[in-house]
Protein backbone atom coordinates (compact mmCIF):
# COMPACT_ATOMS: atom_id res chain seq x y z
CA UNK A 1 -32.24 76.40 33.48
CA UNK A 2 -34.24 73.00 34.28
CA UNK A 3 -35.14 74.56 37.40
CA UNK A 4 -36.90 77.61 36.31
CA UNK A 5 -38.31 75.17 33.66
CA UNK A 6 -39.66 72.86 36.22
CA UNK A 7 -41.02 75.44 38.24
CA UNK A 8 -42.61 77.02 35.33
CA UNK A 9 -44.22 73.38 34.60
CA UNK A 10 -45.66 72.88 38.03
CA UNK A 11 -47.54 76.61 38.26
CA UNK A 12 -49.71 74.00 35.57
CA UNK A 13 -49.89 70.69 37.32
CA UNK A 14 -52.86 69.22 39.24
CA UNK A 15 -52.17 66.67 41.51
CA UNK A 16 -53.72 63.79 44.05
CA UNK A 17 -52.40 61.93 46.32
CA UNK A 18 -53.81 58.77 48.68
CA UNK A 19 -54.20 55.35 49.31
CA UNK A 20 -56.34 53.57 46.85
CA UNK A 21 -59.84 52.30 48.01
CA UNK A 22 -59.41 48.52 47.17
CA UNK A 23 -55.27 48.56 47.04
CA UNK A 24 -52.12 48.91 49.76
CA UNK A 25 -51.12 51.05 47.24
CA UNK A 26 -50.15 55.01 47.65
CA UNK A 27 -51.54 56.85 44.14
CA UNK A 28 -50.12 59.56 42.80
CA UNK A 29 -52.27 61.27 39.97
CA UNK A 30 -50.81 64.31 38.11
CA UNK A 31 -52.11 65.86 34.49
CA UNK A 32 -52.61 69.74 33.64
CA UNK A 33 -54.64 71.85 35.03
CA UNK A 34 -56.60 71.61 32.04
CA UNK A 35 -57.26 67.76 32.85
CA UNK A 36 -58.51 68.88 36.57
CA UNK A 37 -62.31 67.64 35.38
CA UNK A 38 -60.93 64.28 34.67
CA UNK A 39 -59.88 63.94 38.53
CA UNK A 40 -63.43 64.06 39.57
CA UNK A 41 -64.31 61.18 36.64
CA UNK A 42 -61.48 58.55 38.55
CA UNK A 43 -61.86 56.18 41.18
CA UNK A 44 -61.69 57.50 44.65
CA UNK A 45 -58.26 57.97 46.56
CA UNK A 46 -58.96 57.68 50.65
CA UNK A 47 -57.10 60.34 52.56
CA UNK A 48 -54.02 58.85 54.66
CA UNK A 49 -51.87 60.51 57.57
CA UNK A 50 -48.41 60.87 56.77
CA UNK A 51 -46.90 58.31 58.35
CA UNK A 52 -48.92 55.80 56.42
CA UNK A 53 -47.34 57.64 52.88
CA UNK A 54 -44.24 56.97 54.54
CA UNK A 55 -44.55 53.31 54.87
CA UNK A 56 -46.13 52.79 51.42
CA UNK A 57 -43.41 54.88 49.63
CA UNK A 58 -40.56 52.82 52.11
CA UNK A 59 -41.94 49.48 50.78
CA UNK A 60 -41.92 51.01 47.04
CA UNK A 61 -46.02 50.37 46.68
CA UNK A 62 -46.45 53.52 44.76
CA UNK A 63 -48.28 54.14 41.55
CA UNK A 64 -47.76 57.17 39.50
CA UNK A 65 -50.91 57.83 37.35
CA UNK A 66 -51.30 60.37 34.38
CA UNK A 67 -54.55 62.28 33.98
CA UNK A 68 -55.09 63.35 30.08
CA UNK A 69 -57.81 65.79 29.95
């Protein structure tokens, strides 16, 4: 049952994923697709090969954000 209800969530979720610009730190950013014009309004995330997510997420410098449309 939580799986079909997770699944069901996520056909609805936005999400982003990088480094940000001024931070060692890997950003996560997730909200509704309804909040997807709020993404563009947020500081930029740079684009990071995977190995680099790897490291970040091994040290635990991640940041889960929240976007509220």
């Amino acid at each position: 049952m939580e799986k079909d209800l997770l699944e069901a969530l996520g056909q609805h979720l936005v999400w982003r994923i990088g480094r940000a610009e001024e931070e060692e730190v890997l950003v996560v950013r997730v909200g509704l697709a309804s909040a997807t014009p709020r993404f563009r309004e947020l500081p930029r995330l740079l684009n990071i090969p995977d190995a680099e997510v790897a490291r970040l997420a091994e040290e635990g410098r991640i940041r889960v954000e929240w976007v509220e449309g």
